[in-house]
PDB file of N, CA and C in Angstrom:
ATOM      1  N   UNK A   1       0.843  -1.181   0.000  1.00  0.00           N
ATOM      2  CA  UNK A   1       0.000   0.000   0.000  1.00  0.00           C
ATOM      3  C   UNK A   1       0.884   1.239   0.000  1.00  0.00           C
ATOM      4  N   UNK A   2       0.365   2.328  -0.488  1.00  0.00           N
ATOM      5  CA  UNK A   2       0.651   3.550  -0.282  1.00  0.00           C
ATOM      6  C   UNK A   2       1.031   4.163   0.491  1.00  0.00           C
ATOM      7  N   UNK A   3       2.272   4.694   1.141  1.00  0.00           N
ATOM      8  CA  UNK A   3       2.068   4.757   2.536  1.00  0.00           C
ATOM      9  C   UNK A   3       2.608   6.994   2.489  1.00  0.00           C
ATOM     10  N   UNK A   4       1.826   7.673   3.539  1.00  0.00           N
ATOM     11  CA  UNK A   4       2.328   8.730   3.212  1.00  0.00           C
ATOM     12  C   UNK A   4       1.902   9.168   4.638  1.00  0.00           C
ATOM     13  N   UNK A   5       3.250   9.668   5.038  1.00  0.00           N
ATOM     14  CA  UNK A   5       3.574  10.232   6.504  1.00  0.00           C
ATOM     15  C   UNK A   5       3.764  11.370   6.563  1.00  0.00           C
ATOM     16  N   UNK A   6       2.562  12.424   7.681  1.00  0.00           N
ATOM     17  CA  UNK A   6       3.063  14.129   7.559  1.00  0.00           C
ATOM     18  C   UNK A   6       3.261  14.563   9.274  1.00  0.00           C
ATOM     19  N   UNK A   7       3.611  14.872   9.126  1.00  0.00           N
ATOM     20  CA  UNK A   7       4.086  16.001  10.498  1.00  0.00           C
ATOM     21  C   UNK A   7       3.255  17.433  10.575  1.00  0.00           C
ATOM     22  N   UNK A   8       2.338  17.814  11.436  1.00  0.00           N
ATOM     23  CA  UNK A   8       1.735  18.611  11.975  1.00  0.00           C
ATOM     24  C   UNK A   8       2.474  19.843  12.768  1.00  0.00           C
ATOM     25  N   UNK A   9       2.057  21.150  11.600  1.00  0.00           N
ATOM     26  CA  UNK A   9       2.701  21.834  12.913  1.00  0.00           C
ATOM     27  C   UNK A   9       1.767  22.953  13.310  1.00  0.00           C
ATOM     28  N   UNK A  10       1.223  23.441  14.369  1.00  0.00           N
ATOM     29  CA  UNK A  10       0.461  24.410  14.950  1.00  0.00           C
ATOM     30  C   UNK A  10       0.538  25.572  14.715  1.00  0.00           C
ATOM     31  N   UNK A  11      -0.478  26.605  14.745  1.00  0.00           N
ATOM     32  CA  UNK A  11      -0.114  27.913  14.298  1.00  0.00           C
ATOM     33  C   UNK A  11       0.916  28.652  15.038  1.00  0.00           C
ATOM     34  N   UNK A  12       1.349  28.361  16.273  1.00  0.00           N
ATOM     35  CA  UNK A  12       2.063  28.747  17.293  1.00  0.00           C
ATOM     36  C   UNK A  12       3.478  28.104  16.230  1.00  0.00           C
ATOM     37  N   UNK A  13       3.905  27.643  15.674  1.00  0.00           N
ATOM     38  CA  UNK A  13       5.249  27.085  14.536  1.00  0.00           C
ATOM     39  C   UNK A  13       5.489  25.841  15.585  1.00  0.00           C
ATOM     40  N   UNK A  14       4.749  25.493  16.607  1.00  0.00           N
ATOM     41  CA  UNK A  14       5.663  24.468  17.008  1.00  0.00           C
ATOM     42  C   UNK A  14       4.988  22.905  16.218  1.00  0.00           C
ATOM     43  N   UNK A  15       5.748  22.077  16.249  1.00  0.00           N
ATOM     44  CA  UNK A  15       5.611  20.986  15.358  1.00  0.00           C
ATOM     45  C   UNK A  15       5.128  19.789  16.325  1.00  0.00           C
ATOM     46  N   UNK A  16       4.074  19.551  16.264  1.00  0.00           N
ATOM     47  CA  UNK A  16       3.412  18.586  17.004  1.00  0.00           C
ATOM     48  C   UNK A  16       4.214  16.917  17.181  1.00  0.00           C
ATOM     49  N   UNK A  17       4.111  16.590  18.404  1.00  0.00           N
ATOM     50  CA  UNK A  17       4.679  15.094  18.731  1.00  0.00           C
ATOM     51  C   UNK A  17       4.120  13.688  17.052  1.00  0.00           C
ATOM     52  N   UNK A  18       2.960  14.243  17.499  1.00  0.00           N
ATOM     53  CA  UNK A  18       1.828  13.156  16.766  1.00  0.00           C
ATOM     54  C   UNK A  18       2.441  13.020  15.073  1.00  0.00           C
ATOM     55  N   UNK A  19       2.671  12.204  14.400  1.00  0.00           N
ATOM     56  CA  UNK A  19       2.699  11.854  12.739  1.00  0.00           C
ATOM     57  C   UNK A  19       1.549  11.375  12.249  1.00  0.00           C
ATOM     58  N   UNK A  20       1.088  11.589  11.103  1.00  0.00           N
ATOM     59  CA  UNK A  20      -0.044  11.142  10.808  1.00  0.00           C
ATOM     60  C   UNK A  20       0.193  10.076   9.418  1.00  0.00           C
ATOM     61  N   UNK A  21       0.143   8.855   9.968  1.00  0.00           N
ATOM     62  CA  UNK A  21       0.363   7.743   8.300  1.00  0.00           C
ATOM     63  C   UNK A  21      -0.891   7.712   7.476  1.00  0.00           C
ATOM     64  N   UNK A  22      -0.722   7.839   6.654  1.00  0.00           N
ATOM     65  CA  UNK A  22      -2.186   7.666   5.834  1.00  0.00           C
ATOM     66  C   UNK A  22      -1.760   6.446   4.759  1.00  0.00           C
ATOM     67  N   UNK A  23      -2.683   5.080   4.760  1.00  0.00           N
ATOM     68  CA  UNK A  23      -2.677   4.067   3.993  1.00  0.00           C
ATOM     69  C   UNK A  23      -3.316   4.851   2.982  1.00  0.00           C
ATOM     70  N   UNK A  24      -3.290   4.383   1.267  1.00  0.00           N
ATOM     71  CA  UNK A  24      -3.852   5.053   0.478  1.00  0.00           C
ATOM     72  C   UNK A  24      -3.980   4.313  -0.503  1.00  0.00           C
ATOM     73  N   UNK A  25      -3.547   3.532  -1.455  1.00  0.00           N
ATOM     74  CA  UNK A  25      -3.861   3.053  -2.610  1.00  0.00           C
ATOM     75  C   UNK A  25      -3.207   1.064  -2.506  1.00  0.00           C
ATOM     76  N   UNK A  26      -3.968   0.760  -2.592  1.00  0.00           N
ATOM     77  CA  UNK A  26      -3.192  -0.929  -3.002  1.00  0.00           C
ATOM     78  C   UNK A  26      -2.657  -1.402  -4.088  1.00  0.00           C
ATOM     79  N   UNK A  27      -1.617  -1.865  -4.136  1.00  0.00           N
ATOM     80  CA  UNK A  27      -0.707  -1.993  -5.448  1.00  0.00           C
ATOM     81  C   UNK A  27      -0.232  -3.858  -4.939  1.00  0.00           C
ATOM     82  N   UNK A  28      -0.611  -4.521  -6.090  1.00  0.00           N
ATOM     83  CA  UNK A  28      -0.743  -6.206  -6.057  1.00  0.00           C
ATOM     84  C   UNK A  28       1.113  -6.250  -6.162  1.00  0.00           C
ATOM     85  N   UNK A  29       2.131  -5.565  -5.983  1.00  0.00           N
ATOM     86  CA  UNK A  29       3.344  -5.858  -6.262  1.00  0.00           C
ATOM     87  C   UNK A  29       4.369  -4.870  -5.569  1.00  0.00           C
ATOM     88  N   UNK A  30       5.625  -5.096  -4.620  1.00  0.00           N
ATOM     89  CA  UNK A  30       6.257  -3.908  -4.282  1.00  0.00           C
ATOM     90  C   UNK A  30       6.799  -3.703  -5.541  1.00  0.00           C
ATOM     91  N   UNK A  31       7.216  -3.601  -6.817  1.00  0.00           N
ATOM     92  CA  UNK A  31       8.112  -3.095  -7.569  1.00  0.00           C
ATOM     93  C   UNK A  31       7.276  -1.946  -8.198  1.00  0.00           C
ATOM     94  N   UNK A  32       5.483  -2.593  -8.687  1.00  0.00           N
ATOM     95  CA  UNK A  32       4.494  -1.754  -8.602  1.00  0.00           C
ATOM     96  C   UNK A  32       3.836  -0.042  -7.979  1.00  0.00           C
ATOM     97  N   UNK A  33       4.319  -0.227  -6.753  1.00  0.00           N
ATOM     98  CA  UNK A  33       4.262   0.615  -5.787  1.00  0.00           C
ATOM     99  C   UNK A  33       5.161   1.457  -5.974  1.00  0.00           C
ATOM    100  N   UNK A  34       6.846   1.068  -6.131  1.00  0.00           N
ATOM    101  CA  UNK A  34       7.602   1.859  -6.197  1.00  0.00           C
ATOM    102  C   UNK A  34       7.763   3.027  -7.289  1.00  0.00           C
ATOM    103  N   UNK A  35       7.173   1.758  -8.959  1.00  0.00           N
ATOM    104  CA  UNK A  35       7.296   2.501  -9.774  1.00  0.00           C
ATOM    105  C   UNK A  35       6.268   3.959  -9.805  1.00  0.00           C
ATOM    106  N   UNK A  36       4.991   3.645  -9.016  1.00  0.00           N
ATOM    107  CA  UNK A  36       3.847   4.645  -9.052  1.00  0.00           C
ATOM    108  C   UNK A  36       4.586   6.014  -8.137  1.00  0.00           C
ATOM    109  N   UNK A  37       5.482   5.570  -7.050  1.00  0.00           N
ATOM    110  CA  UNK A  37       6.302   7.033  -6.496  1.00  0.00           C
ATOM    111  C   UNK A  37       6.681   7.338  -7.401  1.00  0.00           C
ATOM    112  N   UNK A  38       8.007   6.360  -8.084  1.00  0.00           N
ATOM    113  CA  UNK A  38       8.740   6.955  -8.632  1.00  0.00           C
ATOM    114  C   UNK A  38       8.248   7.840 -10.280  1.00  0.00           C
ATOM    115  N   UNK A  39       6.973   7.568 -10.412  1.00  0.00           N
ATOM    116  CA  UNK A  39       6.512   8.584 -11.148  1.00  0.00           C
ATOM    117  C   UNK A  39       5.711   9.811 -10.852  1.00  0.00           C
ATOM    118  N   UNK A  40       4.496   9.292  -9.785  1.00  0.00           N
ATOM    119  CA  UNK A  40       3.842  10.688  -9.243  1.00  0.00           C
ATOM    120  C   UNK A  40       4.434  11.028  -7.912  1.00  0.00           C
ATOM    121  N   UNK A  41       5.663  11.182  -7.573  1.00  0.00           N
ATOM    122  CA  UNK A  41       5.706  11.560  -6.253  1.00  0.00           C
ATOM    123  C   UNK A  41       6.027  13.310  -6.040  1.00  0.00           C
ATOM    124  N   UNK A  42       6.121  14.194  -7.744  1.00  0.00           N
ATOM    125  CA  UNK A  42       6.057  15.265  -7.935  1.00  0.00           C
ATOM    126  C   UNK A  42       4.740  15.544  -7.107  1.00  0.00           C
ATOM    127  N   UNK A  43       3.513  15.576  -7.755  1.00  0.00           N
ATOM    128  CA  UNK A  43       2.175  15.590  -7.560  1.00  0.00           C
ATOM    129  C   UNK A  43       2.007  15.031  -6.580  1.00  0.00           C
ATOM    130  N   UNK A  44       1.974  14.400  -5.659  1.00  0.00           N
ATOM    131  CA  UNK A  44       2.003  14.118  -4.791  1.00  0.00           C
ATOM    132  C   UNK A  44       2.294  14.702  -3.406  1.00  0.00           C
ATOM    133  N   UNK A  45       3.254  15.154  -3.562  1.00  0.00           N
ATOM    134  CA  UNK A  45       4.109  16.281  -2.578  1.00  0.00           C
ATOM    135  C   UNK A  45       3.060  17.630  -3.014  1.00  0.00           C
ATOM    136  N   UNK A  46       3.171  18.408  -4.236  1.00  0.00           N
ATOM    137  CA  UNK A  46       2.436  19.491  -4.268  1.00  0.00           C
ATOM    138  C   UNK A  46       0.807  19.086  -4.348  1.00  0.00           C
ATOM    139  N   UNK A  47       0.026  18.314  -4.746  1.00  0.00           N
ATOM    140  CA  UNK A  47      -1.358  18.534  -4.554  1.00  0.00           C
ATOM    141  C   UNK A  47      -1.624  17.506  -3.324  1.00  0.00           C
ATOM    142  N   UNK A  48      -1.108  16.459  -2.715  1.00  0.00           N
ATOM    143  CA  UNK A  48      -1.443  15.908  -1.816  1.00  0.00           C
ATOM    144  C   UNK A  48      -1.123  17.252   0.026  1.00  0.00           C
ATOM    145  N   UNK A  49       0.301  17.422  -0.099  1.00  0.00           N
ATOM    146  CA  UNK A  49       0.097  18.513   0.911  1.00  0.00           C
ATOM    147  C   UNK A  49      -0.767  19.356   1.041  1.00  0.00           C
ATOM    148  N   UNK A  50      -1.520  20.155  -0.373  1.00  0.00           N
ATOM    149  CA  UNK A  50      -2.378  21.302  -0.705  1.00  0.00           C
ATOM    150  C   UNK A  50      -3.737  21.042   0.237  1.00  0.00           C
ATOM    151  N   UNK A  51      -3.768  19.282  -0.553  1.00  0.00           N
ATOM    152  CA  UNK A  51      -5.099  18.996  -0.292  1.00  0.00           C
ATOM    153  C   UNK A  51      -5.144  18.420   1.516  1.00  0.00           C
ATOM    154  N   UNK A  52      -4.099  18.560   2.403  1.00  0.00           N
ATOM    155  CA  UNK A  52      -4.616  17.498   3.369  1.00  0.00           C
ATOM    156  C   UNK A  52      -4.297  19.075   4.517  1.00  0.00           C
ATOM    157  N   UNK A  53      -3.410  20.356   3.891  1.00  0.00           N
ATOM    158  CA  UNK A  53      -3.959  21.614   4.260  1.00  0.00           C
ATOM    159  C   UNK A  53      -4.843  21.888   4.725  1.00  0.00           C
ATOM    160  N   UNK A  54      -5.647  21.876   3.350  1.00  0.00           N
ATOM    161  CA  UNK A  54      -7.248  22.210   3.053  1.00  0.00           C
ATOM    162  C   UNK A  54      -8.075  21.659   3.786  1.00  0.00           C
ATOM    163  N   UNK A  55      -7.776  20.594   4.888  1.00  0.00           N
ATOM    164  CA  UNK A  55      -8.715  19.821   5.761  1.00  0.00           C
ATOM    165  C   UNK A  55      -8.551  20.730   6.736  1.00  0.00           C
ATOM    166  N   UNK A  56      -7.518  21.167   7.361  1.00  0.00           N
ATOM    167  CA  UNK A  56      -7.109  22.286   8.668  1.00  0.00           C
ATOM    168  C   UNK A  56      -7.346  23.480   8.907  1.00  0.00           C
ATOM    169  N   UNK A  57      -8.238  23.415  10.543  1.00  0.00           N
ATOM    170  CA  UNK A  57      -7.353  24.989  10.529  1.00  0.00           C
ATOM    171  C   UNK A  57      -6.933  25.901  10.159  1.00  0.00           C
ATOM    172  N   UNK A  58      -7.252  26.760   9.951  1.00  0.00           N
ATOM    173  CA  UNK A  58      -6.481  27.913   8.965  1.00  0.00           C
ATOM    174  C   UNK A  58      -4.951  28.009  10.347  1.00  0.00           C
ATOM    175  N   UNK A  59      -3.794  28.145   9.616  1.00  0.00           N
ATOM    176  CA  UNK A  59      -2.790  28.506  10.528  1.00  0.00           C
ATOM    177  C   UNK A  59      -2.224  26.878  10.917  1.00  0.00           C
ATOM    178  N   UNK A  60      -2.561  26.132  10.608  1.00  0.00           N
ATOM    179  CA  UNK A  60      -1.967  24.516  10.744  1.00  0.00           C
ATOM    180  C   UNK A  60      -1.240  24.310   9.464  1.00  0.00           C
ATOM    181  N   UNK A  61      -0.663  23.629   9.588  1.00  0.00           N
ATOM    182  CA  UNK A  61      -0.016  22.958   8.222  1.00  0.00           C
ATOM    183  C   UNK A  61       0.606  22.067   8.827  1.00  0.00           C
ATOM    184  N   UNK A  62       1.213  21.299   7.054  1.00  0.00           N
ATOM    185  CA  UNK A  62       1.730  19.479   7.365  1.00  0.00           C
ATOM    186  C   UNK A  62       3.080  19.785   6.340  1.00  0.00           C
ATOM    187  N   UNK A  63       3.737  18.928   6.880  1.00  0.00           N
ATOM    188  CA  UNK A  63       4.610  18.817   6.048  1.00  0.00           C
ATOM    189  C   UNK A  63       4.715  17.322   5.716  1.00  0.00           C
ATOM    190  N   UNK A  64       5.229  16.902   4.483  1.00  0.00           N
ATOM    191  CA  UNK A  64       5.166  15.515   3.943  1.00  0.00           C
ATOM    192  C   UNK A  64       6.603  14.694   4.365  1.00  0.00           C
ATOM    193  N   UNK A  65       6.821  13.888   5.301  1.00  0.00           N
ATOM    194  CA  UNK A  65       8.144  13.634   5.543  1.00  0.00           C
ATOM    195  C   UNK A  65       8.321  12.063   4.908  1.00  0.00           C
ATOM    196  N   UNK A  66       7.487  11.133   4.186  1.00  0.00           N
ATOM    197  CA  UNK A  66       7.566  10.135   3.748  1.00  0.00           C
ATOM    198  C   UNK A  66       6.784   9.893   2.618  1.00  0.00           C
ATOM    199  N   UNK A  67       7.341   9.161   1.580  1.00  0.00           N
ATOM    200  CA  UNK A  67       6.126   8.309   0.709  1.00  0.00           C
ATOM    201  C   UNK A  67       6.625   7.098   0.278  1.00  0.00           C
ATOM    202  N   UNK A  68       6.088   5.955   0.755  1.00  0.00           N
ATOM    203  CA  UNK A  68       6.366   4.949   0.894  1.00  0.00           C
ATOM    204  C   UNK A  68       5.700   3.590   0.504  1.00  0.00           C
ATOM    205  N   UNK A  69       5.893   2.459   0.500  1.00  0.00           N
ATOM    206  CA  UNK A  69       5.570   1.725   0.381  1.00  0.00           C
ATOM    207  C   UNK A  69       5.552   0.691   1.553  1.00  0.00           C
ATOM    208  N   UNK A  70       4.292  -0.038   1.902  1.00  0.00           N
ATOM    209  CA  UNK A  70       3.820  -0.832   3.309  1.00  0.00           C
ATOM    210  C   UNK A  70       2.950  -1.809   2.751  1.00  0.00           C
ATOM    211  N   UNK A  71       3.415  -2.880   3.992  1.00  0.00           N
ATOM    212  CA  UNK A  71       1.887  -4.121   3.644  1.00  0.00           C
ATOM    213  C   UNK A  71       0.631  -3.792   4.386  1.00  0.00           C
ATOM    214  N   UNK A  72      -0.128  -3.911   3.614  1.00  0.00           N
ATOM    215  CA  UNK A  72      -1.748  -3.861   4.460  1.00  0.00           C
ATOM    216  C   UNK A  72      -1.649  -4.358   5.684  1.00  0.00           C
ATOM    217  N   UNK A  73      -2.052  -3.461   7.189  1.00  0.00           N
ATOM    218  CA  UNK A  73      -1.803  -3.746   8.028  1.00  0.00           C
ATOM    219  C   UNK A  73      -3.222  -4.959   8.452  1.00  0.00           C
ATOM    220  N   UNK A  74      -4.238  -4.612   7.872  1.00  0.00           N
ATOM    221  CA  UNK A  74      -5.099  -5.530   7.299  1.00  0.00           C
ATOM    222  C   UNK A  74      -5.016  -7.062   7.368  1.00  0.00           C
ATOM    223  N   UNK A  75      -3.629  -7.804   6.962  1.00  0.00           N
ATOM    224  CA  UNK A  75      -2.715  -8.515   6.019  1.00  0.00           C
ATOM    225  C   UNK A  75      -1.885  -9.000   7.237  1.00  0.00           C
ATOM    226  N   UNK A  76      -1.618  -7.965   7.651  1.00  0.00           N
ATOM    227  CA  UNK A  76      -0.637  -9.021   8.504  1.00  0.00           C
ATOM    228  C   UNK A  76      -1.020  -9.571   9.677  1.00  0.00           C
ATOM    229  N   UNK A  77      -0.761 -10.314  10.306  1.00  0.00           N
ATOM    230  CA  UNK A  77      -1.181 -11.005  11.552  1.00  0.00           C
ATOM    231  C   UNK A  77      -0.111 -10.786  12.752  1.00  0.00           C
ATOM    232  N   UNK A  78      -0.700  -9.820  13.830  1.00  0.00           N
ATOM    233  CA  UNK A  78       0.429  -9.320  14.230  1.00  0.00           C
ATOM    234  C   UNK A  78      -1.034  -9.275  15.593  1.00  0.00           C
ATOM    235  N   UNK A  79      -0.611  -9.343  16.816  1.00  0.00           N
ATOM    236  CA  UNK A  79      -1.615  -9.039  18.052  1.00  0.00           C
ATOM    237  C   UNK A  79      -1.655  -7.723  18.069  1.00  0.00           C
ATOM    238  N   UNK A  80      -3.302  -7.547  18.581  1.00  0.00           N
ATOM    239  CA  UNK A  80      -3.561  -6.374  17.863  1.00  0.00           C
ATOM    240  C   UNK A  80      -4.798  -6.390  19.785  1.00  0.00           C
ATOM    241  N   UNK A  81      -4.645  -5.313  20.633  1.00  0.00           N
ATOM    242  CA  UNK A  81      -4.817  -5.359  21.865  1.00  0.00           C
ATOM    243  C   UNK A  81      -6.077  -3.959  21.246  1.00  0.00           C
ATOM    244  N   UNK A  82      -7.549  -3.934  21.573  1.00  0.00           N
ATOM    245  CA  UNK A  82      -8.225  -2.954  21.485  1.00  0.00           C
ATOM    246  C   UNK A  82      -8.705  -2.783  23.178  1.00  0.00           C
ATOM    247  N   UNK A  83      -9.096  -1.628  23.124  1.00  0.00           N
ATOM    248  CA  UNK A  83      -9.451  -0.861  23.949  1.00  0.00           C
ATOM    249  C   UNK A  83     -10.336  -0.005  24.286  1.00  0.00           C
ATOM    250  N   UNK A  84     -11.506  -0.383  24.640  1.00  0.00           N
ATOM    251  CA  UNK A  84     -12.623   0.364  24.280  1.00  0.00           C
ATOM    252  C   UNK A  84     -12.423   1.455  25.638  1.00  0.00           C
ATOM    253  N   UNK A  85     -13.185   2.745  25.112  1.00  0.00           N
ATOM    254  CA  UNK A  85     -13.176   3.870  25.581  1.00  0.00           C
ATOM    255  C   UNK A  85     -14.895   3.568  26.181  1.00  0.00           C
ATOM    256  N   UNK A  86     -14.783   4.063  27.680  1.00  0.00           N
ATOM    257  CA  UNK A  86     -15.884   3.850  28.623  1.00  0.00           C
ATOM    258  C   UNK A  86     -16.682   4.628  28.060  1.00  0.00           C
ATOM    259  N   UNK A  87     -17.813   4.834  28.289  1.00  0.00           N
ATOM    260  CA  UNK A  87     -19.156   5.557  27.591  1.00  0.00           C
ATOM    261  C   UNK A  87     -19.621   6.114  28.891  1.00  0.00           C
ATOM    262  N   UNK A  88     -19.285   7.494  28.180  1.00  0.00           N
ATOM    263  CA  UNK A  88     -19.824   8.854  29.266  1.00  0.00           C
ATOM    264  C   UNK A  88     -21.365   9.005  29.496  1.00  0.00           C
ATOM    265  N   UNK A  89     -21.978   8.703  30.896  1.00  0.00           N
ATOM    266  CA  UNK A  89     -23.353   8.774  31.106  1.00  0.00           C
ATOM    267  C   UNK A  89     -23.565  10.476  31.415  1.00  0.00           C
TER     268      UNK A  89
END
């Protein structure tokens, strides 16, 4: 999968702890995947930052610090501990 990692930073300039991964497209092959960076990763950087801006805050912004390639976390079999959040009466 697609993998694209941004960094948050607050209107105050400081740059938030938190990263945000975003899974995004499935590709049946890593060589597949790579070749799709290695062609849109122009566009990518300029209309994907534009657009995940455009979700924020005015005065927030992201910066793009990865684009990558990952297995569906989906996919893998790995222990996976949930945690439900108590329900406020």
């Amino acid at each position: 999968m697609l993998l694209l990692a941004f960094t948050i930073t607050g209107p105050d300039g400081e740059i938030r702890d938190e990263r945000v991964h975003v899974l995004s497209r499935h590709f049946d092959t890593q060589p597949e995947c790579k070749e799709f960076i290695h062609s849109w990763s122009g566009i990518i950087k300029d209309r994907g930052l534009s657009t995940v801006e455009a979700m924020l805050a005015e005065g927030w912004t992201v910066s793009l610090d990865e684009i990558g390639c990952r297995r569906n976390p989906a996919e893998m079999q790995e222990a996976v501990i949930t945690i439900a959040a108590e329900e406020q009466k």
